[in-house]
C-alpha atoms as a PDB file:
ATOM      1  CA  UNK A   1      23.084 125.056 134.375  1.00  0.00           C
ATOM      2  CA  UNK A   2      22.080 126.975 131.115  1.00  0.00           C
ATOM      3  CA  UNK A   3      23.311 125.951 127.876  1.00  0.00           C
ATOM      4  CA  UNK A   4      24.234 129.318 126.014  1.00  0.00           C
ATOM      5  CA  UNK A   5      25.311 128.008 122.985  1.00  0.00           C
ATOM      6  CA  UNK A   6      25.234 124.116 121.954  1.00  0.00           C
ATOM      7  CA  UNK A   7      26.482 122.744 118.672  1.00  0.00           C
ATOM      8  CA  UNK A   8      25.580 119.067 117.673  1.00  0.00           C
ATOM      9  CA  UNK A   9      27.176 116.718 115.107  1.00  0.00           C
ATOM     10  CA  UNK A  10      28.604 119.891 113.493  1.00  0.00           C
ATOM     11  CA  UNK A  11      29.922 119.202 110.636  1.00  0.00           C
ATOM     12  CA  UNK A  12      32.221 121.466 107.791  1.00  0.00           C
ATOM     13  CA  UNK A  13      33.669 120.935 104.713  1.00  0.00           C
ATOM     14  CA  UNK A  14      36.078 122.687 102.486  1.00  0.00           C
ATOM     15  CA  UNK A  15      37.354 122.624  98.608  1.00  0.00           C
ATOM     16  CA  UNK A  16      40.064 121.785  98.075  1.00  0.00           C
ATOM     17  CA  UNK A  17      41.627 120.939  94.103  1.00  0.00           C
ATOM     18  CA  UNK A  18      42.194 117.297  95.732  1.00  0.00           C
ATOM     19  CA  UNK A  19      38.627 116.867  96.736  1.00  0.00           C
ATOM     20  CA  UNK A  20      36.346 117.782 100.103  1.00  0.00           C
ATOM     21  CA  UNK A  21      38.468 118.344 103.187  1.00  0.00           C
ATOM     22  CA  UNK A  22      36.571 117.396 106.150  1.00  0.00           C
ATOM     23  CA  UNK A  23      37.771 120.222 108.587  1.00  0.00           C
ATOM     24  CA  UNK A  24      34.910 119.174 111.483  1.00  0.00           C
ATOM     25  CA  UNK A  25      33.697 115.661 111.710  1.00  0.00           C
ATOM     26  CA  UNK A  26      30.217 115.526 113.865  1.00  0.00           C
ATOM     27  CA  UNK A  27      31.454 117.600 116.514  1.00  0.00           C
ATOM     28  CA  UNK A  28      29.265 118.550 119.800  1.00  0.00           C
ATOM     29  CA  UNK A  29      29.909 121.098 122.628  1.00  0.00           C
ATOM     30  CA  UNK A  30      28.212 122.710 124.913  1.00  0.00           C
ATOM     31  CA  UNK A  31      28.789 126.566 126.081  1.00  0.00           C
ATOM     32  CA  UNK A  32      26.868 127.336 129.572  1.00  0.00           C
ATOM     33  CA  UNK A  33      26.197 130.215 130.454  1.00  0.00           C
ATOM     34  CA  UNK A  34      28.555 132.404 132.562  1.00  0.00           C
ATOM     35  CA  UNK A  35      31.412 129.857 131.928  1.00  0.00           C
ATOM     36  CA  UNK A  36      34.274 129.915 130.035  1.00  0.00           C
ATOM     37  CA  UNK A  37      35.125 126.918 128.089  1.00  0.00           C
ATOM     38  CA  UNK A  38      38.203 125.930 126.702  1.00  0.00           C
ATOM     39  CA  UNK A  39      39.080 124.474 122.875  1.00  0.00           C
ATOM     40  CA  UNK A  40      42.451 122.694 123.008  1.00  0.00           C
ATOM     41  CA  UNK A  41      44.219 120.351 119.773  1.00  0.00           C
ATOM     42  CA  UNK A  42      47.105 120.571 117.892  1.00  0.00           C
ATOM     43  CA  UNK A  43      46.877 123.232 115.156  1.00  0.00           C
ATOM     44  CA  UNK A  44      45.246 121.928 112.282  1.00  0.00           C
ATOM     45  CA  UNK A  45      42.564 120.170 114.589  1.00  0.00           C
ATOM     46  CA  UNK A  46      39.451 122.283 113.742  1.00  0.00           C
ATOM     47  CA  UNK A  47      39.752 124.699 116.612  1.00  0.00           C
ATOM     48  CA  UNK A  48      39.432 127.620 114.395  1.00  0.00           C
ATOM     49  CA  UNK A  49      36.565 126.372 112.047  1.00  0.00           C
ATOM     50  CA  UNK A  50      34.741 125.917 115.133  1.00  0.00           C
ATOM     51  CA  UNK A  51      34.978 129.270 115.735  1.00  0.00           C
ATOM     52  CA  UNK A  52      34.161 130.722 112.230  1.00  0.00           C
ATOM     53  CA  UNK A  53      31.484 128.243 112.381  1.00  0.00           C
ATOM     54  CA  UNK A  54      29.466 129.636 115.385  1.00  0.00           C
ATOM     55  CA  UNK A  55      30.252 133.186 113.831  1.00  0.00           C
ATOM     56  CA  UNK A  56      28.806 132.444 110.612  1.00  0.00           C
ATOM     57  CA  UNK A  57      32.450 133.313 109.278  1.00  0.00           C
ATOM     58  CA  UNK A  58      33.335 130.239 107.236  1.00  0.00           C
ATOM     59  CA  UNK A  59      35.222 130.481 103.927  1.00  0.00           C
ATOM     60  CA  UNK A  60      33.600 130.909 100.676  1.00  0.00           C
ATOM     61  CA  UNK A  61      35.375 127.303 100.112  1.00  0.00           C
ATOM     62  CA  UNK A  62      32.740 125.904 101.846  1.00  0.00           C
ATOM     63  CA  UNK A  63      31.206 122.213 100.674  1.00  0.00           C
ATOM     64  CA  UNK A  64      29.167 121.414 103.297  1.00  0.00           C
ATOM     65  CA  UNK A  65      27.702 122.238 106.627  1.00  0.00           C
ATOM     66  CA  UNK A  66      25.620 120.319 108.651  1.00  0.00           C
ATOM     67  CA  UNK A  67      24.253 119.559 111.958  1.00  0.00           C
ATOM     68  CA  UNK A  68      23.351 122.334 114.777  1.00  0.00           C
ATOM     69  CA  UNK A  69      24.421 125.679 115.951  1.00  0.00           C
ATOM     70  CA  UNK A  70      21.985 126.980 118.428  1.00  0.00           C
ATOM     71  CA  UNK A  71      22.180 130.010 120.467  1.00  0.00           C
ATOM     72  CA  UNK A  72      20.017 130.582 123.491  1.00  0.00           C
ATOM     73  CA  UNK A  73      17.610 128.557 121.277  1.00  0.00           C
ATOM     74  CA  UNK A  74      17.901 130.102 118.467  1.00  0.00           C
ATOM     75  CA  UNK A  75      19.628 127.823 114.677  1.00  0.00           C
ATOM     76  CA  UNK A  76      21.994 129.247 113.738  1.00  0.00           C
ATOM     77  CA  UNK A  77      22.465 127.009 111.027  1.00  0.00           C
ATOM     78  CA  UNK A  78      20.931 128.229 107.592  1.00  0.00           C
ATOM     79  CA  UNK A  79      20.346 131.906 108.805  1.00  0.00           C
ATOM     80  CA  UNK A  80      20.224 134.277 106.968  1.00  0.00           C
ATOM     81  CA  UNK A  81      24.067 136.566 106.043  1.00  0.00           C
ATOM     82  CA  UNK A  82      21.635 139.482 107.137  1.00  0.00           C
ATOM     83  CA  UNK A  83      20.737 137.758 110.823  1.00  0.00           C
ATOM     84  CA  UNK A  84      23.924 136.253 111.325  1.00  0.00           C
ATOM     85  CA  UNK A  85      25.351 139.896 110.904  1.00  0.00           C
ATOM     86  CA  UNK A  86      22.882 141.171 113.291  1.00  0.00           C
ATOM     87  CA  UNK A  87      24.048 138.931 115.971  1.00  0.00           C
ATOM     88  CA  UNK A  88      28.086 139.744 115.277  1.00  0.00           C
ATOM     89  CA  UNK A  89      29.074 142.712 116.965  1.00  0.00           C
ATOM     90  CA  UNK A  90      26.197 142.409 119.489  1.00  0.00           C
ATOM     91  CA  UNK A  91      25.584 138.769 120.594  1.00  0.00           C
ATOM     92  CA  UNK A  92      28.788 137.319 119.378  1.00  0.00           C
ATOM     93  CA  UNK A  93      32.357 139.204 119.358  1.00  0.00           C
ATOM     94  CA  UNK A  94      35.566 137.489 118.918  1.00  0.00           C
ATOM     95  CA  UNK A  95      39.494 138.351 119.728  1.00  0.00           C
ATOM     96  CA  UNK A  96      41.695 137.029 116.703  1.00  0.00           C
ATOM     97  CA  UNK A  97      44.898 135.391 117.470  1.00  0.00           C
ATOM     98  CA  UNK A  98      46.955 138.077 115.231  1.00  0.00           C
ATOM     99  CA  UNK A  99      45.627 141.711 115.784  1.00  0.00           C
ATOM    100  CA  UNK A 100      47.906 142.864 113.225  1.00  0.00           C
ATOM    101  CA  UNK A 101      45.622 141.124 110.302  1.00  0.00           C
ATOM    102  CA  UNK A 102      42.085 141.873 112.376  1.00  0.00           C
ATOM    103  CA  UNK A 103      43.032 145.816 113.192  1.00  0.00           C
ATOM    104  CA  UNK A 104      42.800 147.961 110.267  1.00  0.00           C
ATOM    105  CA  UNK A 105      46.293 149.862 109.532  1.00  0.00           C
ATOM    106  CA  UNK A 106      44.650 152.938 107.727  1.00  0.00           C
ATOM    107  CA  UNK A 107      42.451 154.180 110.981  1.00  0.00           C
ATOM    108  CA  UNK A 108      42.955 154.944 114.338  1.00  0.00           C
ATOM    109  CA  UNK A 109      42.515 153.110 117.214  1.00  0.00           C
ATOM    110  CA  UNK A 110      40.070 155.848 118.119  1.00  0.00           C
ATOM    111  CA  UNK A 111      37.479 155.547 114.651  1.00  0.00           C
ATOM    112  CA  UNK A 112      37.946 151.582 114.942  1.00  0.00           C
ATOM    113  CA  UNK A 113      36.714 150.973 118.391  1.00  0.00           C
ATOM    114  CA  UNK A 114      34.027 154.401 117.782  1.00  0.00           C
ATOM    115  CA  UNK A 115      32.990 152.204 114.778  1.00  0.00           C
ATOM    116  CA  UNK A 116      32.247 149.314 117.248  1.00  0.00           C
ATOM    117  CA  UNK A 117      30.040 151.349 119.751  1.00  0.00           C
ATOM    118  CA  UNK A 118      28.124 153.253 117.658  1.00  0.00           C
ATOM    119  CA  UNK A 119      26.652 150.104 116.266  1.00  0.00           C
ATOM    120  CA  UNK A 120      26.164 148.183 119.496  1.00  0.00           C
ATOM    121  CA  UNK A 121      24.773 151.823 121.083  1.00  0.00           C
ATOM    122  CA  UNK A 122      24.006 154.153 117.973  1.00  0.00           C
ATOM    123  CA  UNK A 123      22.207 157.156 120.216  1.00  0.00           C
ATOM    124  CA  UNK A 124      25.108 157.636 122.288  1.00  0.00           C
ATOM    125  CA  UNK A 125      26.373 161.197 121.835  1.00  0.00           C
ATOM    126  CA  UNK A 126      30.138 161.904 121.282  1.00  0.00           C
ATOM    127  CA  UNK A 127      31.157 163.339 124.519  1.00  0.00           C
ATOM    128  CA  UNK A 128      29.745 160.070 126.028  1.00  0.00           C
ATOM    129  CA  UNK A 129      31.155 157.834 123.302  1.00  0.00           C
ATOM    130  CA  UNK A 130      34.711 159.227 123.988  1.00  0.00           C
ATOM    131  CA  UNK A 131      34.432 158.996 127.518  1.00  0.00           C
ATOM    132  CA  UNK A 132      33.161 155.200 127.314  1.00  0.00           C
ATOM    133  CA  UNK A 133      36.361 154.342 124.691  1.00  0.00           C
ATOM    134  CA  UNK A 134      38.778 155.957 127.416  1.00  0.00           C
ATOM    135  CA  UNK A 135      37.292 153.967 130.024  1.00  0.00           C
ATOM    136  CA  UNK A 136      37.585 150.746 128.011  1.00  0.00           C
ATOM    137  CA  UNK A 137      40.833 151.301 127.274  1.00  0.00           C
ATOM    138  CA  UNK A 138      42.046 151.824 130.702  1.00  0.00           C
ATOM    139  CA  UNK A 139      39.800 148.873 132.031  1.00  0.00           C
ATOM    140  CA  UNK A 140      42.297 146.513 129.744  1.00  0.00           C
ATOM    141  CA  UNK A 141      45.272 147.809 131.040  1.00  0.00           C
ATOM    142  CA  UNK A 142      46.379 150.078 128.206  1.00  0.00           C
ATOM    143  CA  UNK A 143      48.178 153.342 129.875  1.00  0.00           C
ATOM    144  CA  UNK A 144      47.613 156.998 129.344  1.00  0.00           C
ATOM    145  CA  UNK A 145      44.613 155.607 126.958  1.00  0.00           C
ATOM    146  CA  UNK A 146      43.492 159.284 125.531  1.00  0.00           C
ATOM    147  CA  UNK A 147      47.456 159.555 123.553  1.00  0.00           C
ATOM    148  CA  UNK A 148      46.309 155.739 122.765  1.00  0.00           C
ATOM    149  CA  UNK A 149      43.191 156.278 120.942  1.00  0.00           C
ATOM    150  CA  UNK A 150      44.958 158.530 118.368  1.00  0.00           C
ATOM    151  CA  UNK A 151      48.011 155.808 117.573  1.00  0.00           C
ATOM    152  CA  UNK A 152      47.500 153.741 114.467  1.00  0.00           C
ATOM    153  CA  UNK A 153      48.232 149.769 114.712  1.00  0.00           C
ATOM    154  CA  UNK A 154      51.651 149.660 113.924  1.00  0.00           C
ATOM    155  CA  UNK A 155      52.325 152.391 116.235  1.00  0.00           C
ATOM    156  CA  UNK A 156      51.563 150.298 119.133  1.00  0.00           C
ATOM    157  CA  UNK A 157      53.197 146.773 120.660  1.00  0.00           C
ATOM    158  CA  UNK A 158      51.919 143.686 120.314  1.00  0.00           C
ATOM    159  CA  UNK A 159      50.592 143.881 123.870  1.00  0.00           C
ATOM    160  CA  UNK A 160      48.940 146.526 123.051  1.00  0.00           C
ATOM    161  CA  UNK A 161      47.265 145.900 119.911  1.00  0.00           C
ATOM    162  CA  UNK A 162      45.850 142.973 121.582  1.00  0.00           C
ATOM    163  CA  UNK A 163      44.629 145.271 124.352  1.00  0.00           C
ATOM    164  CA  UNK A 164      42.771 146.860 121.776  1.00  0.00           C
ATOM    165  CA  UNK A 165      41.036 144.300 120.505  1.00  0.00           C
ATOM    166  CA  UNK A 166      40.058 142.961 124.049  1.00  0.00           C
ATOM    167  CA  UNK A 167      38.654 146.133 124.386  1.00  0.00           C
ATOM    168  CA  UNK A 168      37.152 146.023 120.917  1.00  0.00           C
ATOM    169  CA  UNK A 169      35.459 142.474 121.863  1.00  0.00           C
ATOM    170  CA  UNK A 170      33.911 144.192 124.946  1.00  0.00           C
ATOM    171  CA  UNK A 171      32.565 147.179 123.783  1.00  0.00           C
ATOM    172  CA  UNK A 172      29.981 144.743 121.766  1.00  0.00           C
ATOM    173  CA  UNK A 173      29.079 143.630 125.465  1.00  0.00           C
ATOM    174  CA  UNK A 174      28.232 140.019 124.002  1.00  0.00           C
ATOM    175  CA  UNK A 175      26.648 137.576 125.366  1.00  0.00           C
ATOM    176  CA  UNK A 176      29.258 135.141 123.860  1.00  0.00           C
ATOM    177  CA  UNK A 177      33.047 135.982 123.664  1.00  0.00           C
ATOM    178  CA  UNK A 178      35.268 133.941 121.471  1.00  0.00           C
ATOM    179  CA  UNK A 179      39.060 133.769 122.218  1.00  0.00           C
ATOM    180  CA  UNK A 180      41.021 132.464 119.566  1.00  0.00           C
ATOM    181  CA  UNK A 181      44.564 131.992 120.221  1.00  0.00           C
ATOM    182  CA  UNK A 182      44.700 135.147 121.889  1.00  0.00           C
ATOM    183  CA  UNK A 183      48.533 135.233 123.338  1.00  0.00           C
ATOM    184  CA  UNK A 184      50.289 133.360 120.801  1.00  0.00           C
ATOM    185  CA  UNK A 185      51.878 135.897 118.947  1.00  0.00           C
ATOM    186  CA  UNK A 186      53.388 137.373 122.757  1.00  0.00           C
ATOM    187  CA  UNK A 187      55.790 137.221 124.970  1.00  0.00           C
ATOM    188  CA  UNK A 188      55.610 135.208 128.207  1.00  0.00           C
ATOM    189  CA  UNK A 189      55.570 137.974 129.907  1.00  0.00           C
ATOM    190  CA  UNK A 190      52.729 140.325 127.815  1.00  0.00           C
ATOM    191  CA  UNK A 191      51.283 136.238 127.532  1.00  0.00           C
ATOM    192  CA  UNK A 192      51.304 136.545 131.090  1.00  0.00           C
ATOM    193  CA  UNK A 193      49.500 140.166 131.695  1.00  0.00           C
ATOM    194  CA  UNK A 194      47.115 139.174 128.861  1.00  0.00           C
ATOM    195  CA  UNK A 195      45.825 135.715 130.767  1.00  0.00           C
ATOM    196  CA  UNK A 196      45.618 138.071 134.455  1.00  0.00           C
ATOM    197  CA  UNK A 197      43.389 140.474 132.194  1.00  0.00           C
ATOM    198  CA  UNK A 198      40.791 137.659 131.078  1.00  0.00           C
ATOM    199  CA  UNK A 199      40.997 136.083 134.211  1.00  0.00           C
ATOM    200  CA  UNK A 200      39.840 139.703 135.709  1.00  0.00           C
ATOM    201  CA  UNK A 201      37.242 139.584 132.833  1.00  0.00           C
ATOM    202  CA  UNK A 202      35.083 136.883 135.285  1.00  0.00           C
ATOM    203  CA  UNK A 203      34.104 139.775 137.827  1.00  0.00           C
ATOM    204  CA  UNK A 204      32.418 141.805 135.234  1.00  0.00           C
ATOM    205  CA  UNK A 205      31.869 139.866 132.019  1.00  0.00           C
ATOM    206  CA  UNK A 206      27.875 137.805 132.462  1.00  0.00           C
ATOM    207  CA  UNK A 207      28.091 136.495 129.293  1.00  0.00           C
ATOM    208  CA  UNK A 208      30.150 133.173 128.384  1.00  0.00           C
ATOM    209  CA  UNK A 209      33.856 132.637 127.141  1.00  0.00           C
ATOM    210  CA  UNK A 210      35.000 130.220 124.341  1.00  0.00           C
ATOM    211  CA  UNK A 211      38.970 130.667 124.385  1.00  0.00           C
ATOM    212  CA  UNK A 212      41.086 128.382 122.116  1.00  0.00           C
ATOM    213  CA  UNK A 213      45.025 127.943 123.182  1.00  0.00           C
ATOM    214  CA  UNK A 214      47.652 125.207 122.182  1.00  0.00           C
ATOM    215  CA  UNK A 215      49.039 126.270 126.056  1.00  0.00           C
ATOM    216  CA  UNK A 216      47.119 123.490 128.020  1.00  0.00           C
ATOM    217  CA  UNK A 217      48.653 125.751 131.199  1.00  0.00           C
ATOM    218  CA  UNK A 218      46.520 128.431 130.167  1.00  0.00           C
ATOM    219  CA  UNK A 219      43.844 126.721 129.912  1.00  0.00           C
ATOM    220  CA  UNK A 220      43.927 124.706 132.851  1.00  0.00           C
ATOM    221  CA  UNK A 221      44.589 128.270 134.577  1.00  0.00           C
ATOM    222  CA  UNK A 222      41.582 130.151 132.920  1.00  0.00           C
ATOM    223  CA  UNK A 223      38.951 127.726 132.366  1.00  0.00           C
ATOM    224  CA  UNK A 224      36.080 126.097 134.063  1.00  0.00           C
ATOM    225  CA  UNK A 225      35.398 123.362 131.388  1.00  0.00           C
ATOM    226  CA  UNK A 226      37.427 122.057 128.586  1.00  0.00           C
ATOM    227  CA  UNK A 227      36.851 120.597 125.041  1.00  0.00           C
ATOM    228  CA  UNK A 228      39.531 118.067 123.344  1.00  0.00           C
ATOM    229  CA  UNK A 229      39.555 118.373 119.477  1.00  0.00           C
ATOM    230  CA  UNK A 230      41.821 116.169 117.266  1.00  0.00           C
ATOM    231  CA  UNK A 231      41.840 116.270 113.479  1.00  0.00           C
ATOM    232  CA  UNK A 232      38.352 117.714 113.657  1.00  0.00           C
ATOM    233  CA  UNK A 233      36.616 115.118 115.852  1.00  0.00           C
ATOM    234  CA  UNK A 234      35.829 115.945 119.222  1.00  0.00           C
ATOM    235  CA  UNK A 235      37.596 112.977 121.363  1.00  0.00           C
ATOM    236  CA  UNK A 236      37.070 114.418 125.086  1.00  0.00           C
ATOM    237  CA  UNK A 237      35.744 116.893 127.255  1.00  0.00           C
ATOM    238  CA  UNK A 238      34.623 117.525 130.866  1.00  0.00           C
ATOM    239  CA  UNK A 239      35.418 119.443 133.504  1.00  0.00           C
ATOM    240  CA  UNK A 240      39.033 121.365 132.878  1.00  0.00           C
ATOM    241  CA  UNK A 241      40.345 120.112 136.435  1.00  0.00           C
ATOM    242  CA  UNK A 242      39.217 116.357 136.076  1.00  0.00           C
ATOM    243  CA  UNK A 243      40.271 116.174 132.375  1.00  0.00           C
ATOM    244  CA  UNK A 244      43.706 116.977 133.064  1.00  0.00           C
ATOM    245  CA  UNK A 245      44.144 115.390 136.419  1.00  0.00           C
ATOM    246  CA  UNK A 246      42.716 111.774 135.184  1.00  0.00           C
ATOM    247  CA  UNK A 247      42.360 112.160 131.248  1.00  0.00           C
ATOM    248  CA  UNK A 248      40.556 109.192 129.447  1.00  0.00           C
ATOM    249  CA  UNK A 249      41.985 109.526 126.086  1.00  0.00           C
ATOM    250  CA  UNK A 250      45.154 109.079 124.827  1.00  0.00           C
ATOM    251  CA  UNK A 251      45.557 112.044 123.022  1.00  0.00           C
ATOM    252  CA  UNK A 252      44.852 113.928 125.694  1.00  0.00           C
ATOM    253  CA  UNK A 253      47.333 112.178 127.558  1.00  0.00           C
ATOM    254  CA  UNK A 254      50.196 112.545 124.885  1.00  0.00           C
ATOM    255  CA  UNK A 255      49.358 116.128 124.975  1.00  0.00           C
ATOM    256  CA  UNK A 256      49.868 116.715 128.678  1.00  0.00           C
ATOM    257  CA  UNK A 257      52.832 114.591 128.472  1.00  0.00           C
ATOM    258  CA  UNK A 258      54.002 117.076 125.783  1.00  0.00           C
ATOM    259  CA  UNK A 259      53.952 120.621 128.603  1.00  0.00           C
ATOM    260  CA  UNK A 260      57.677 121.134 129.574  1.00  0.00           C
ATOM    261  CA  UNK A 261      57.633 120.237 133.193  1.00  0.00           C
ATOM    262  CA  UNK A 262      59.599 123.068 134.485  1.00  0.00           C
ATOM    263  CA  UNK A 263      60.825 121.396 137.615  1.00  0.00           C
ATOM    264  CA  UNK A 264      62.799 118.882 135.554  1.00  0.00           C
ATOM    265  CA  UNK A 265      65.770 120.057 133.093  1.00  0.00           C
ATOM    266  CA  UNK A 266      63.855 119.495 129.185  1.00  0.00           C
ATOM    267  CA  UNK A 267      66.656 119.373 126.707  1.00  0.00           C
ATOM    268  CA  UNK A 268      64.226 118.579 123.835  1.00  0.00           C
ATOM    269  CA  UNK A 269      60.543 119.447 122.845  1.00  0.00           C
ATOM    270  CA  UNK A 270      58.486 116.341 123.353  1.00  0.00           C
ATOM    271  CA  UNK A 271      56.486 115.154 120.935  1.00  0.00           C
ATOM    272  CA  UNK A 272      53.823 112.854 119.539  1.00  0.00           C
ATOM    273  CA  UNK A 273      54.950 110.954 117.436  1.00  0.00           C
ATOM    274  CA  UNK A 274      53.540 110.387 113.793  1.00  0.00           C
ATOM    275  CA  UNK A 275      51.015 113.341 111.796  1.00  0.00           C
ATOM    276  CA  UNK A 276      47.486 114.367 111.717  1.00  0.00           C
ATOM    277  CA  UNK A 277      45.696 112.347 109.003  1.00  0.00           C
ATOM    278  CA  UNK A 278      44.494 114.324 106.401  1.00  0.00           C
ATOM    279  CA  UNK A 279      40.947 115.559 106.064  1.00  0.00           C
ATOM    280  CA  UNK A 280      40.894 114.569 102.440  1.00  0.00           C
ATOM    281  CA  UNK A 281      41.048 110.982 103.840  1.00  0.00           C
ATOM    282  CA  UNK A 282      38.452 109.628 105.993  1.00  0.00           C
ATOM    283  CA  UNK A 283      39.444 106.233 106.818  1.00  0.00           C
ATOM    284  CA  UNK A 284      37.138 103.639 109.243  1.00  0.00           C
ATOM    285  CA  UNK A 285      38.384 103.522 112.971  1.00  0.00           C
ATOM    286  CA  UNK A 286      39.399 106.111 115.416  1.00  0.00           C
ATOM    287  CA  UNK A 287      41.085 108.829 113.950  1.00  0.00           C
ATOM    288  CA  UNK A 288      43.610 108.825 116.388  1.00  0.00           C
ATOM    289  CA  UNK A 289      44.910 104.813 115.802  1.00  0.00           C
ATOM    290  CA  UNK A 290      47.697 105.517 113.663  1.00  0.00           C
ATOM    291  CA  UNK A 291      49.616 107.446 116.733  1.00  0.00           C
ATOM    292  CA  UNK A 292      47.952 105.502 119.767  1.00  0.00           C
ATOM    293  CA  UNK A 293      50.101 103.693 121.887  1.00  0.00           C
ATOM    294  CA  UNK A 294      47.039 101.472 122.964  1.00  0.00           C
ATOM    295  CA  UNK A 295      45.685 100.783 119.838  1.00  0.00           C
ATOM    296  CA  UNK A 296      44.524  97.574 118.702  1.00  0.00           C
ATOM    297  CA  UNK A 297      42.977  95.771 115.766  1.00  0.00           C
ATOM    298  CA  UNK A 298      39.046  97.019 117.210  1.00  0.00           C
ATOM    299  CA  UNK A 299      40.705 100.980 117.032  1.00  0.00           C
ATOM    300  CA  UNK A 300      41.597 100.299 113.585  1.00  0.00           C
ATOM    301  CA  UNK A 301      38.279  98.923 112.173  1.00  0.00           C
ATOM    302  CA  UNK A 302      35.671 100.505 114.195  1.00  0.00           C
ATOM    303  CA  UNK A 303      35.303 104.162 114.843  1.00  0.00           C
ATOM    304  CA  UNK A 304      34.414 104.919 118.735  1.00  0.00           C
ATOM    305  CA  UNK A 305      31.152 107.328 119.326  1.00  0.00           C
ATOM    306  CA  UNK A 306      31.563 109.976 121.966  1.00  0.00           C
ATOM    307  CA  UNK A 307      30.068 108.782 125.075  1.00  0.00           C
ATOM    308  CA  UNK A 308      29.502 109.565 129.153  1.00  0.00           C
ATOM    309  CA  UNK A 309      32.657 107.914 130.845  1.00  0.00           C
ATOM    310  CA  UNK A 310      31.496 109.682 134.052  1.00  0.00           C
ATOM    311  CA  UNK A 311      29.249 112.256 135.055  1.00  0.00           C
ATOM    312  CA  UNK A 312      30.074 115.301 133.005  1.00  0.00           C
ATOM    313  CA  UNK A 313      32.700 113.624 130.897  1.00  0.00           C
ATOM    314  CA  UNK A 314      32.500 112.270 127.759  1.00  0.00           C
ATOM    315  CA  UNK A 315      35.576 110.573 125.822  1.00  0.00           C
ATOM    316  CA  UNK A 316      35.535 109.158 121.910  1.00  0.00           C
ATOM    317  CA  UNK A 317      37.661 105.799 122.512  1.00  0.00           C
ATOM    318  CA  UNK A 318      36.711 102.134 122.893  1.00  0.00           C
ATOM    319  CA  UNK A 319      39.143 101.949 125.986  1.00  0.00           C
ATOM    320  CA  UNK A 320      37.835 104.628 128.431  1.00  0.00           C
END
């Protein structure tokens, strides 16, 4: 199996007026090729940065970055603004949790996407540039696409919009696709169509998928592998099936516990109880001891290393 992207003991800091926030703590993940991967924490947890990270995105906040960010062999990690461009829009493409913010209000659907394409394929002509938009847009589900491609953002529904930027994403034809978040903002029902529409994306997408969701059903749905992330530290990942069937960290397990079983009547939102520690405060231990129902005086003083539990599985706690 092919490692398309792999990040190692990434780390990223922010400033803040209270001091360095440490948003990823020595994180490492591993993207093969032709899978998709999924990025799964409470928000607040890093998923995000992550992304920005491998995009070359990050604030102008930023402190510090360290460690590794290769892809298909190639560090990422002090490029160059002009190479990291070069590889957005081509190599790299990602679908942004609110399309409302990432579509631009003052053009048309129509100029935004043509603006994609003609930088991924600049010698296309613009009889053949139409006719590859139209076919995009119908390919994600978007009816009677040609009155589309004329509609401005706001004239379309939230479904919709995110069609577009699905669409957007795959006009680039990159090798790595980033989902962040990409059906919060919808209905269960456009949520629904949306998750049937990346599934679909495995028949005729080669490259690899990164897609970030608080819904653990989604994931557990859409993904092939899956990556834990908890107050920027990396505490488990493995294959998406085995994680969730047998998990080996207790965060994981208190956020399984925390999906509405909808077989049993759930008056009240479950919960884990306690809050994130603050990434202006890096204490010793695991990060995760102040909320553990299994911690003990070890968790609290010692900080546990990601290691193999099993093959393919790695978990961050003294106990797995």
């Amino acid at each position: 199996m092919t490692l398309l992207a792999d990040l190692r003991d990434l780390r990223v800091a922010l400033a803040t007026p209270a001091g360095p926030a440490q948003v990823l703590d020595g994180v490492s993940l591993e993207i093969p090729r032709g899978r998709i991967v999924g990025l799964v924490g409470e928000s607040g947890s890093g998923k995000s940065t992550l992304a920005l990270a491998l995009l070359g995105l990050l604030p102008a906040s930023l402190s510090r970055l360290d460690g590794s960010i290769r892809l298909d062999g190639e560090e990422l990690v002090g490029a160059s603004p002009e190479r990291l461009q070069a590889l957005r829009g081509t190599r790299m493409a990602m679908i942004f949790q609110d399309p409302m913010t990432a579509l631009n209000p003052l053009f048309t659907v129509a100029t935004q996407l043509a603006d994609v394409l003609k930088r991924r394929e600049p010698g296309l002509s613009g009889a053949e540039r139409r006719a590859r938009l139209l076919g995009m847009l119908d390919k994600v589900g978007i009816a009677d696409p040609e009155r589309r491609l004329h509609a401005y953002p706001h004239e379309l529904s939230g479904g919709m919009r995110q069609r577009v930027m699905i669409a957007m994403a795959l006009l680039c034809r990159p090798d790595l696709l980033i989902a962040d978040e990409p059906t919060t903002a919808l209905d269960v029902t456009i949520e629904a169509q949306i998750a049937g529409l990346i599934r679909d994306l495995r028949r005729d997408f080669a490259g690899s998928i990164l897609f970030i969701s608080h819904s653990l059903g989604l994931v557990a749905e859409l993904t092939d592998e899956v990556a834990v992330l908890y107050a920027g530290t990396l505490v488990e990942s493995g294959p998406t099936a085995e994680v969730f069937a047998r998990p080996r960290h207790p965060y994981t397990s208190a956020l399984l516990a925390c999906e509405a079983d909808l077989d049993r009547d759930v008056r009240e939102a479950l919960s884990i109880p306690g809050e994130v520690p603050s990434p202006l405060e890096r204490g010793t231990g695991c990060v995760f001891a102040s909320r553990c129902i299994r911690a003990e005086h070890r968790c609290r003083e010692e900080t546990p290393l990601p290691r193999p539990v099993e093959a393919g599985r790695i978990a961050a706690c003294h106990f797995a």
